[in-house]
Protein backbone atom coordinates (compact mmCIF):
# COMPACT_ATOMS: atom_id res chain seq x y z
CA UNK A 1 124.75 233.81 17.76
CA UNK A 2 123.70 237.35 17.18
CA UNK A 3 124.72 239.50 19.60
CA UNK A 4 121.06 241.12 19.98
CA UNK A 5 121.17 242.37 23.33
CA UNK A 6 124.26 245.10 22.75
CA UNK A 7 122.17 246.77 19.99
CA UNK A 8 118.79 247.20 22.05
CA UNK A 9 120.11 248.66 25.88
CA UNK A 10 120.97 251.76 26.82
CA UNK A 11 124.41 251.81 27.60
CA UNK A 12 124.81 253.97 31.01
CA UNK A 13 127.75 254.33 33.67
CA UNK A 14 127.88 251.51 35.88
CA UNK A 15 128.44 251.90 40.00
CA UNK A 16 130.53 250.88 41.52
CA UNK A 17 128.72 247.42 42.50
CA UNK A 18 130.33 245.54 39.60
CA UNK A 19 132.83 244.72 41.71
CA UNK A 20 130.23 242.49 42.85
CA UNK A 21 129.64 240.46 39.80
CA UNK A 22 133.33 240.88 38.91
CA UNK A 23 134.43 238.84 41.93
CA UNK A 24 131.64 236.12 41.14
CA UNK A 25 133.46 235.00 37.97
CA UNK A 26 137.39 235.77 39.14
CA UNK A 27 138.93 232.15 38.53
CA UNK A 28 136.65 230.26 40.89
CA UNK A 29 137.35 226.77 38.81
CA UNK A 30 136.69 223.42 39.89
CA UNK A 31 138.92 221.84 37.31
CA UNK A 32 142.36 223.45 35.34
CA UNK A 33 140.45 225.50 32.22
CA UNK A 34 142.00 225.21 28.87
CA UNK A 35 144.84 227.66 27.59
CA UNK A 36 143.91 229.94 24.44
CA UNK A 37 145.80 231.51 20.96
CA UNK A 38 145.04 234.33 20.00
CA UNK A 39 144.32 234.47 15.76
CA UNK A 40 143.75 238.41 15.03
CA UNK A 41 141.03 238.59 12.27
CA UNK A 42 141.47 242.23 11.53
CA UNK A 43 141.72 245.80 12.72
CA UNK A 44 138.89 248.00 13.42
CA UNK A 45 136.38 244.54 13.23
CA UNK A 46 133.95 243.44 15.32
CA UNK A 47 133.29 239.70 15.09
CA UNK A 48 129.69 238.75 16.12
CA UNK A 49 128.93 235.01 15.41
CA UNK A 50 130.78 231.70 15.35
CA UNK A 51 129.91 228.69 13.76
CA UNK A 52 130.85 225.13 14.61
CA UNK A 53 133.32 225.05 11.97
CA UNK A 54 135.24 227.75 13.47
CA UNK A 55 134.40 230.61 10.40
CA UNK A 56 133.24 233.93 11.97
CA UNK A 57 130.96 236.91 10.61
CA UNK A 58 131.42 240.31 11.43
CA UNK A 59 131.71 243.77 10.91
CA UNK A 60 134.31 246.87 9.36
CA UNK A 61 134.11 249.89 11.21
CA UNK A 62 134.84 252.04 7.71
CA UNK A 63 134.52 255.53 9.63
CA UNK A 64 132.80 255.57 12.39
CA UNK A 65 128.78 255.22 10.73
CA UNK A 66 129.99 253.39 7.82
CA UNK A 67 129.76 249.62 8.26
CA UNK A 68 130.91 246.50 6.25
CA UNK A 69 129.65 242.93 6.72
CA UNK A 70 132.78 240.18 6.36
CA UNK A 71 133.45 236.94 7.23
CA UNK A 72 136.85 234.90 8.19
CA UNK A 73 137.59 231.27 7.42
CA UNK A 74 139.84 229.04 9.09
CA UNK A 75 141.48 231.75 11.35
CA UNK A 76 142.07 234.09 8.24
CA UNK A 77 141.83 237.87 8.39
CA UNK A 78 138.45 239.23 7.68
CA UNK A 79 137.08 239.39 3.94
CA UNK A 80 134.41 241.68 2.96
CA UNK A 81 131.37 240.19 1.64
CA UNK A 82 129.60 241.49 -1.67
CA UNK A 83 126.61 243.93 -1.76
CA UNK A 84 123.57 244.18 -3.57
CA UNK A 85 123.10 246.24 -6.47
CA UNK A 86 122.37 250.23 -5.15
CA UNK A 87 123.73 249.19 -1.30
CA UNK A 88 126.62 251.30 0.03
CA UNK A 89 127.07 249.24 3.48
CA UNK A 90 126.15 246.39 5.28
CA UNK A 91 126.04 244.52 8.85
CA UNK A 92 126.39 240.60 9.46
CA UNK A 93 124.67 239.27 12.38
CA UNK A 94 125.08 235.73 12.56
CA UNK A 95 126.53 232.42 10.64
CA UNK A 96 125.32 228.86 10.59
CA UNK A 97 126.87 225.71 10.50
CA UNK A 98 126.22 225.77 6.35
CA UNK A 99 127.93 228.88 6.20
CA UNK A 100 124.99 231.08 5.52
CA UNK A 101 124.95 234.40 6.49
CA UNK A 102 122.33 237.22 7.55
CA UNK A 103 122.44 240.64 8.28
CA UNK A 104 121.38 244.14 6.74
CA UNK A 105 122.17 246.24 4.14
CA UNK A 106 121.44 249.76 3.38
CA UNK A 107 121.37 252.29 0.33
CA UNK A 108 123.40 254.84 2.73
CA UNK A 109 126.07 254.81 5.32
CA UNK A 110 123.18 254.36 8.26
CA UNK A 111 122.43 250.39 7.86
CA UNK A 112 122.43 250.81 11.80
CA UNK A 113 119.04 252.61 11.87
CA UNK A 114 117.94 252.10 8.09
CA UNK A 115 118.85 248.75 7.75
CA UNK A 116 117.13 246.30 4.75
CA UNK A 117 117.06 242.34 5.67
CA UNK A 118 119.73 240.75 3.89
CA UNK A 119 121.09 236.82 3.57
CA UNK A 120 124.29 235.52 1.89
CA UNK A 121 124.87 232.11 0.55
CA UNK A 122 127.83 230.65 -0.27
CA UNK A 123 128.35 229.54 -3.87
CA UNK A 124 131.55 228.19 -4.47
CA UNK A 125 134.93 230.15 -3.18
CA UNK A 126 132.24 233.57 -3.00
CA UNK A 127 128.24 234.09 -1.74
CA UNK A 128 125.08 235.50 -3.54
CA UNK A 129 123.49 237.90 -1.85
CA UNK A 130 119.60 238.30 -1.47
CA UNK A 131 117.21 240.76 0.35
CA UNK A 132 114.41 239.49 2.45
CA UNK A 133 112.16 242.27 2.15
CA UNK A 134 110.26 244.33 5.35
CA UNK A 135 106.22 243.90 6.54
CA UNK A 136 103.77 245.31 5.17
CA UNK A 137 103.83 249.17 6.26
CA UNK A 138 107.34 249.38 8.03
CA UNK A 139 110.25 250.98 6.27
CA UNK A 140 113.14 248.73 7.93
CA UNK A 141 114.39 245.58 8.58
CA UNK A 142 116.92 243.05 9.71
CA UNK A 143 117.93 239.28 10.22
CA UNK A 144 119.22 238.38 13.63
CA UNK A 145 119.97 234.90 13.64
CA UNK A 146 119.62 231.62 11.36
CA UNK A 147 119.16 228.36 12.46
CA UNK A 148 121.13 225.07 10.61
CA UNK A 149 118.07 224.22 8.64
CA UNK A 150 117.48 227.97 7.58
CA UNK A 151 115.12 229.68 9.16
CA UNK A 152 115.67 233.31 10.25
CA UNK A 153 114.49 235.76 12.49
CA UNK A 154 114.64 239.08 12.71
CA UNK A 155 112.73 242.65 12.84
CA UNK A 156 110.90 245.05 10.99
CA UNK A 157 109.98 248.34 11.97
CA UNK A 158 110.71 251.97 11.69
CA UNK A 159 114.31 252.37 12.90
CA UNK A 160 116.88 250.28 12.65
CA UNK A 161 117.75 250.27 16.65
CA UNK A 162 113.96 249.25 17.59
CA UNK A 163 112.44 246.75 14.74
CA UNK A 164 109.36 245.99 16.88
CA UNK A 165 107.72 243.58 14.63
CA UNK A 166 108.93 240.03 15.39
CA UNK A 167 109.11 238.35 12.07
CA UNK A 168 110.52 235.09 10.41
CA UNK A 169 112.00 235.56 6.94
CA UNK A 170 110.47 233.27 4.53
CA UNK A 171 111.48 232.43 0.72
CA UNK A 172 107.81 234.55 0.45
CA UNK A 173 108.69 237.44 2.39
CA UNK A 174 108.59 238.31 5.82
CA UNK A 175 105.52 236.53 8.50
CA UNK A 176 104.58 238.19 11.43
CA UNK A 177 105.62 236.10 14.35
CA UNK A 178 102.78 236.07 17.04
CA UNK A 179 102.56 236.48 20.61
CA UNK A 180 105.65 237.77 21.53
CA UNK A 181 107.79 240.36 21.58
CA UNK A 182 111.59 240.88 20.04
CA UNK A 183 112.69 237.36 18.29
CA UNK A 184 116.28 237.22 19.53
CA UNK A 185 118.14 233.65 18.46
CA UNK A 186 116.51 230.26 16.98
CA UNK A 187 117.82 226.91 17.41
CA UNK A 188 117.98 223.57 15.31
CA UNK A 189 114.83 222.63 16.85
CA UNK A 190 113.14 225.84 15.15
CA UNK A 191 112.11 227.53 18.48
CA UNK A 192 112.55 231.14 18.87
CA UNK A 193 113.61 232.52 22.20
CA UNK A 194 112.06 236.15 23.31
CA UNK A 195 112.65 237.01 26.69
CA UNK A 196 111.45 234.24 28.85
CA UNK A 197 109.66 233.12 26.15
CA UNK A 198 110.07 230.01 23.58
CA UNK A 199 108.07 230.01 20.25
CA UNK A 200 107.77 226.37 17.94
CA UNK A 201 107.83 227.81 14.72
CA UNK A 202 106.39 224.70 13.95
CA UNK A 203 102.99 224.76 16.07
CA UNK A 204 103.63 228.64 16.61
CA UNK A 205 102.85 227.62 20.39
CA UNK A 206 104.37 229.88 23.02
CA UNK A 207 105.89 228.78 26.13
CA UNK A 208 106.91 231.39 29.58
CA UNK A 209 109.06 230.76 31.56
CA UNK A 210 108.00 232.22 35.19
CA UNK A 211 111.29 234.49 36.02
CA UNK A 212 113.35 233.68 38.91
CA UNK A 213 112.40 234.93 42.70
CA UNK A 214 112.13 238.27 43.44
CA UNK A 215 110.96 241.59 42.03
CA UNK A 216 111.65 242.09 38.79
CA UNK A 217 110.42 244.25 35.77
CA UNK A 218 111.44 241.53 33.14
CA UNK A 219 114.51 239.50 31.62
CA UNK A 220 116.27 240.68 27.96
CA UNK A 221 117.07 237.07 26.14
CA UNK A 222 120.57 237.24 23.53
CA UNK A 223 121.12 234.03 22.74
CA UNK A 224 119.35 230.52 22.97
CA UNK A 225 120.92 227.13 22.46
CA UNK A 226 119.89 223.73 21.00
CA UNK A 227 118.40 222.68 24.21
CA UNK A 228 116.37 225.43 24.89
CA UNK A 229 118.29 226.95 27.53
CA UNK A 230 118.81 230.58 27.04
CA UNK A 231 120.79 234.09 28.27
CA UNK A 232 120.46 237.26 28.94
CA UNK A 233 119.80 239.76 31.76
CA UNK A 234 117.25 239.98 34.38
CA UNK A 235 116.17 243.41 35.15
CA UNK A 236 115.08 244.98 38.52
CA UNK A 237 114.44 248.52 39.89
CA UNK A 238 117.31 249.86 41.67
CA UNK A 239 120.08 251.88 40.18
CA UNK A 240 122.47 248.70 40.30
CA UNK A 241 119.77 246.22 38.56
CA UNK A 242 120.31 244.03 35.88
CA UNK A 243 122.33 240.62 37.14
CA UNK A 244 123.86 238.44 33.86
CA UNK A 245 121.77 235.43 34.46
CA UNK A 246 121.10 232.00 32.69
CA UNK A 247 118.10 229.70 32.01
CA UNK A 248 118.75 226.06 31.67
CA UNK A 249 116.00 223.27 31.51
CA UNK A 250 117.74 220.79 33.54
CA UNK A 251 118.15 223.07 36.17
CA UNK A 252 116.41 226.33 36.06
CA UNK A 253 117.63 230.11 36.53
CA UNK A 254 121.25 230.98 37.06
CA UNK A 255 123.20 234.04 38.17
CA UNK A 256 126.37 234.37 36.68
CA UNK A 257 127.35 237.43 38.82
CA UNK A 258 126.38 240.48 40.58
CA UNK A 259 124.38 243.29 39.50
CA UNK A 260 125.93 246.65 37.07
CA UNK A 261 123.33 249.35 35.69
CA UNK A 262 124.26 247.35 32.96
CA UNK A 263 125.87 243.82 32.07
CA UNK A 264 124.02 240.75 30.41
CA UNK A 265 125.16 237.43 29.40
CA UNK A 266 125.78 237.31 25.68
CA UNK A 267 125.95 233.94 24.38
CA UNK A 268 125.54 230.13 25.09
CA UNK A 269 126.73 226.88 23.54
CA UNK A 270 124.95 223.48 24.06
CA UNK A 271 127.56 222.62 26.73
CA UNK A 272 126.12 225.52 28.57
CA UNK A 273 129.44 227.38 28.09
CA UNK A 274 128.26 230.87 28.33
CA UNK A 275 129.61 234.84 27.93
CA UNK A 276 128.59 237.75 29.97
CA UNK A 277 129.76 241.44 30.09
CA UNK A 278 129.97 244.00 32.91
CA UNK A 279 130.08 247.44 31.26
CA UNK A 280 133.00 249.47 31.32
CA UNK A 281 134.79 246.28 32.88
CA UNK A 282 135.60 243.06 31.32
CA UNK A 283 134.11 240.30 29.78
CA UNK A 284 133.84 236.85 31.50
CA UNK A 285 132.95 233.32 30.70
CA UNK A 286 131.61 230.52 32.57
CA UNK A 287 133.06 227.41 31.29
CA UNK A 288 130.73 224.23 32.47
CA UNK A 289 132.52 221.92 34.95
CA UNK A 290 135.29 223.94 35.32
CA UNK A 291 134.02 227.60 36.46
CA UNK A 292 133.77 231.27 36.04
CA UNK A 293 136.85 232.87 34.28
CA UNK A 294 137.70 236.65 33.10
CA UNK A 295 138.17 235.56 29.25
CA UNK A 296 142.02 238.49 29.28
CA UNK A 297 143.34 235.52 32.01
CA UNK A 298 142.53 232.29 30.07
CA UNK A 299 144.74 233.46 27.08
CA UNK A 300 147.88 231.67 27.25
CA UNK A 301 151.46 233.67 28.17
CA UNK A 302 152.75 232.40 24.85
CA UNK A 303 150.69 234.36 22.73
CA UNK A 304 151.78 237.95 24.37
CA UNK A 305 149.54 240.61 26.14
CA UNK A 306 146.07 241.15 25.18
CA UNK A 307 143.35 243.43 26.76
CA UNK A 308 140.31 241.57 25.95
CA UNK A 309 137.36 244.83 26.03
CA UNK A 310 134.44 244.39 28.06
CA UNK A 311 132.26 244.56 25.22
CA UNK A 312 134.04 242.11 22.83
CA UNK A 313 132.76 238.60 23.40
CA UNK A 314 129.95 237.81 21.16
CA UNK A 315 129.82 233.93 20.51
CA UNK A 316 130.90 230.80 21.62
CA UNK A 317 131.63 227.23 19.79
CA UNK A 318 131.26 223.65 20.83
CA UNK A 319 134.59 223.42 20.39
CA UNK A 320 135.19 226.09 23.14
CA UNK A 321 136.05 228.82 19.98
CA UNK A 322 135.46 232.02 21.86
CA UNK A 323 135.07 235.56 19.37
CA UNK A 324 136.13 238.83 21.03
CA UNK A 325 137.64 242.52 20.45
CA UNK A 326 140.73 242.64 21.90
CA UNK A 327 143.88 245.07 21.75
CA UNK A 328 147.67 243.85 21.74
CA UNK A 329 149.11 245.95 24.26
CA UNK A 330 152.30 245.44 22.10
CA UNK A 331 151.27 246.45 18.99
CA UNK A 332 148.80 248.44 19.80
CA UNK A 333 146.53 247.17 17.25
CA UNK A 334 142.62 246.15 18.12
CA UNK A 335 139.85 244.29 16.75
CA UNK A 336 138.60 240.75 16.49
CA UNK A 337 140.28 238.01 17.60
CA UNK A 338 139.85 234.38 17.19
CA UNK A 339 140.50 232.74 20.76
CA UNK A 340 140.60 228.89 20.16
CA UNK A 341 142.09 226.01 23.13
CA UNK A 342 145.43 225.27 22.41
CA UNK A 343 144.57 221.68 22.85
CA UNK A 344 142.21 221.87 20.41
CA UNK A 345 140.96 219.25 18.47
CA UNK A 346 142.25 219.28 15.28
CA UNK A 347 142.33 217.76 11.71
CA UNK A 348 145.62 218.61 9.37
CA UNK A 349 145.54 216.70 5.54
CA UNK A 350 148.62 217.01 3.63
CA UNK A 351 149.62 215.29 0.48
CA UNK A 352 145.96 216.03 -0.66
CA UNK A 353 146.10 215.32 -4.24
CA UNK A 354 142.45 214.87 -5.62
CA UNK A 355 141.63 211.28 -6.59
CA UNK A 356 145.10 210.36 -4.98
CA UNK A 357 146.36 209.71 -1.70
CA UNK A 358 146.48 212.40 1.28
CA UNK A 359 147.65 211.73 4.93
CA UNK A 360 145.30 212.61 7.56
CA UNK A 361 146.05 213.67 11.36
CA UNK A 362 143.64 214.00 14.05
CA UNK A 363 145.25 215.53 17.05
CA UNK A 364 144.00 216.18 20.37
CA UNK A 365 141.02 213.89 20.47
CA UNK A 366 140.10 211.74 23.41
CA UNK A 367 142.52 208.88 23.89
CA UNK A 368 141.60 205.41 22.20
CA UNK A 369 137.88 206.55 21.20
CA UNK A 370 136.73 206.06 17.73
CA UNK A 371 137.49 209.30 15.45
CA UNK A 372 135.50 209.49 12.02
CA UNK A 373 136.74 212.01 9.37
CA UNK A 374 134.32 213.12 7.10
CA UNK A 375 133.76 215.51 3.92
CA UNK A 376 131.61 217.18 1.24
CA UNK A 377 131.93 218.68 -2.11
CA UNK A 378 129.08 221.11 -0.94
CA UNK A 379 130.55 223.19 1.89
CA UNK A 380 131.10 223.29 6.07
CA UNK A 381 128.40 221.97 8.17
CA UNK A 382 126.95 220.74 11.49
CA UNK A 383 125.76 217.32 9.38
CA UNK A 384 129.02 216.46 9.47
CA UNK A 385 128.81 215.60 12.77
CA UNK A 386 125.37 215.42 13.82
CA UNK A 387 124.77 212.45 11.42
CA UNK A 388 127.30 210.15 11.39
CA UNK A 389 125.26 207.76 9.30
CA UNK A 390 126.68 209.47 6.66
CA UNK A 391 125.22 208.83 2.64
CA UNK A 392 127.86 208.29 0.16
CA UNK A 393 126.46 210.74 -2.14
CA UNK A 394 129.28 213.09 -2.61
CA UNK A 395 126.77 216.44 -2.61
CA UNK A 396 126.21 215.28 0.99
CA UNK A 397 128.72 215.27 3.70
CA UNK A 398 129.93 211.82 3.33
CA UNK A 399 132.27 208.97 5.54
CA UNK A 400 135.77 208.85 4.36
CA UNK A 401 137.35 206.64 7.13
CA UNK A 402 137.32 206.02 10.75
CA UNK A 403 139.66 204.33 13.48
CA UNK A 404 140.84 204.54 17.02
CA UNK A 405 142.82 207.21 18.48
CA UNK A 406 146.17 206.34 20.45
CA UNK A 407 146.93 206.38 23.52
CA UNK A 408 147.99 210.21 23.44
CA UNK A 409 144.88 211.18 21.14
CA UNK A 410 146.51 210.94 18.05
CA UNK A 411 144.67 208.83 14.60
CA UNK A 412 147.17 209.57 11.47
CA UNK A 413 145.62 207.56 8.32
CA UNK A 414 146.73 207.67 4.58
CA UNK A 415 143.57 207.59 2.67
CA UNK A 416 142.53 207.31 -0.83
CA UNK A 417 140.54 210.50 -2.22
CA UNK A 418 137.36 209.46 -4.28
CA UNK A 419 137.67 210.52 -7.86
CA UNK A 420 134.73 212.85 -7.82
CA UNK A 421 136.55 214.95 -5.84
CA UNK A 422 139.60 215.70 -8.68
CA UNK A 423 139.32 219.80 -9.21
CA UNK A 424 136.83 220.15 -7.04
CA UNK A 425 136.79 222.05 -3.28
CA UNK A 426 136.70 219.40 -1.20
CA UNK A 427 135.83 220.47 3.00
CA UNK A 428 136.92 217.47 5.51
CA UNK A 429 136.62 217.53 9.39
CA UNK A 430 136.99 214.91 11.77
CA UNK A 431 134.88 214.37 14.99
CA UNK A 432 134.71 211.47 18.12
CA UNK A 433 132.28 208.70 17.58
CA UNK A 434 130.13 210.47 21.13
CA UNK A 435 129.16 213.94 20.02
CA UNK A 436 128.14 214.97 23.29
CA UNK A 437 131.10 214.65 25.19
CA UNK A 438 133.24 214.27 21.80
CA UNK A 439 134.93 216.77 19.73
CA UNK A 440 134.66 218.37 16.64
CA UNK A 441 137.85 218.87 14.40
CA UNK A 442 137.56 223.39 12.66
CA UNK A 443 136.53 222.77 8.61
CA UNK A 444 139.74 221.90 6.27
CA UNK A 445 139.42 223.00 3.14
């Protein structure tokens, strides 16, 4: 999801009481957490989202105010995406599980405080890019986030850095979204969270959530998953006062660590997997069921030293895919990185040969549960493996086999191709028959 929150603080010194919050989340583990590569994405990047797929949007810092939206498939480097017609640069925000973008663009180098709404949709091996157009009156706007089934959020306003106007972005224009205040993230289930506060964009009912013990001036939502729990900070009044804390609906409010002048968490997955930051410090992630990790220690030996920066990590994946800006101490280069579980549940095809034969290999799934592989002429998606009761109509995501892993997690199947599929892009992925404690294979295309 968006990273919201980073764009709309203050960014001040922090005391010396992060040392607090830092020892909350210093490899207390109740179970061994998994080891990560490290795929760099590109220099002077910052990736923001992740989708379930594994593709990432983010950002080209061109000179310092010049920015340039991209996006990265598969683990490969950044590519820029296209702008529209009389735009000079551009800002991606977040990515669904389609593969649609949103964002900004602007006419200038200043899309950070002039920004214009923007969307791109991919068509084929590139996207189309539209604007979505500001309210009524205001001057600027942006899209924050974008839900599977489309709908996006964002601002409009009068400067890029404080779009007051809650809006959703509609194939009309831009509606006003009422009774609350910034719309920060929107799930699948097409609720917008703002602060402690969940919107149905269906019945445009609000719910609040009463904030946690204590005395508190308010909380600052960034991200919100599919079961309406949500993250962000909780602000109080002393000079050490915002505490990275969590809301889940099975259980309530979480702290994730001690207080800074300013840290927050930044993202959450529907595991509950979720980021937080401590300024000036590091970056940390609370992994559910196994504890609260510094994300710099959880990269694997193997893939050399990296200095994961306290501002870095943005998003995080079902699959445990965790987006950051890191530097290689020995190359000194930095940007985005890719962090993905080595033991990640995978899909490999080789021998693919449209309306012949390919081999496929799922590796690293659960031994001896039921593994489906899937795919679709029309692009990457979380249908793949939210609806297994697949339709064989090849514009849909559609079954192409199934079996039973081995005993060490391995399925390998030679399968026939249908012959719709000759000289066409074809994207497969494999998942587990239980998508809630399954896996989820990144997109092959």
């Amino acid at each position: 999801m968006m990273n919201f929150l980073k764009e709309n603080v203050v960014q001040r010194l922090v005391t010396a009481r992060w040392l607090l919050g830092l020892a909350a989340y210093g490899s207390i583990a109740s179970a061994a957490p998994p080891s990560y590569e490290v795929r760099f994405l590109g220099a002077r990047y910052t990736a923001t989202a992740i989708n379930e797929s594994g593709s990432v949007v983010g950002n080209l810092d061109v000179d310092g105010t010049r920015l340039s939206a991209a996006v990265s498939h598969n683990g490969l480097p950044f590519e820029l995406l296209p702008l529209p017609s009389g735009m000079e640069t551009s800002r991606a925000h977040d990515i669904n599980d389609a593969g649609v973008i949103v964002g900004a663009v602007c006419p200038n180098q200043y899309v950070i405080t002039q920004p214009l709404a923007a969307i791109w949709r991919p068509v084929g091996n590139s996207y189309e890019v539209e604007l979505l157009g500001v309210l009524e009156g205001d001057s600027y706007s942006s899209a924050y986030a974008i839900s599977t089934h489309g709908d996006v959020v964002g601002g409009s306003g009068f400067f890029g850095w404080s779009l007051t106007h809650p809006v959703l972005f509609t194939d009309t224009g831009p509606v006003p979204l009422p009774h609350i205040g910034a719309a920060t993230d929107v799930n699948d289930h097409r609720h917008v969270v703002s602060g402690p506060q969940l919107l149905d964009l269906g019945t445009m009912e609000v719910q609040t959530i009463p904030l946690p013990p204590g005395n508190w001036q308010g909380f600052v939502s960034a991200a919100l998953n599919n079961n309406d729990d949500f993250a962000g900070y909780v602000a109080g009044y002393s000079g050490c006062s915002t505490f990275p804390v969590r809301y889940l609906q099975s259980g309530g409010w979480e702290f994730l660590g001690g207080c800074a002048t300013t840290t927050s968490a930044t993202a959450i997955n529907d595991r509950g997997d979720t980021l937080f930051y401590y300024y000036f410090t590091s970056s940390g992630v609370y992994l559910q069921g196994e504890g609260s990790f510094s994300i710099g220690e959880l990269i694997d030996p193997s893939q050399g030293p990296w200095l994961v920066e306290w501002f870095g990590a943005n998003d995080i994946n079902e699959s445990r895919q965790i987006i950051a800006y890191a530097l290689n101490l020995s190359t000194n280069e930095r940007g985005a990185v890719l962090l993905s579980p080595i033991d990640l549940y995978s899909l490999a095809v080789t021998d693919l040969v449209g309306g012949g034969n390919a081999i496929f290999t799922v590796d690293g799934a659960t031994p001896l549960t039921n593994q489906y592989i899937v795919y679709s002429l029309r692009g990457p998606g979380s249908t793949f493996v939210r609806q297994l009761n697949v339709t064989l109509d090849l514009a849909q995501p559609a079954l192409l086999t199934s079996g039973r892993a081995d005993a060490q997690g391995v399925l390998q199947k030679s399968v026939h191709v249908p012959p719709a599929a000759t000289g066409r892009t074809v994207w497969f992925q494999g998942a587990e028959q239980n998508r809630t404690t399954g896996a989820i294979s990144e997109v092959v295309r």
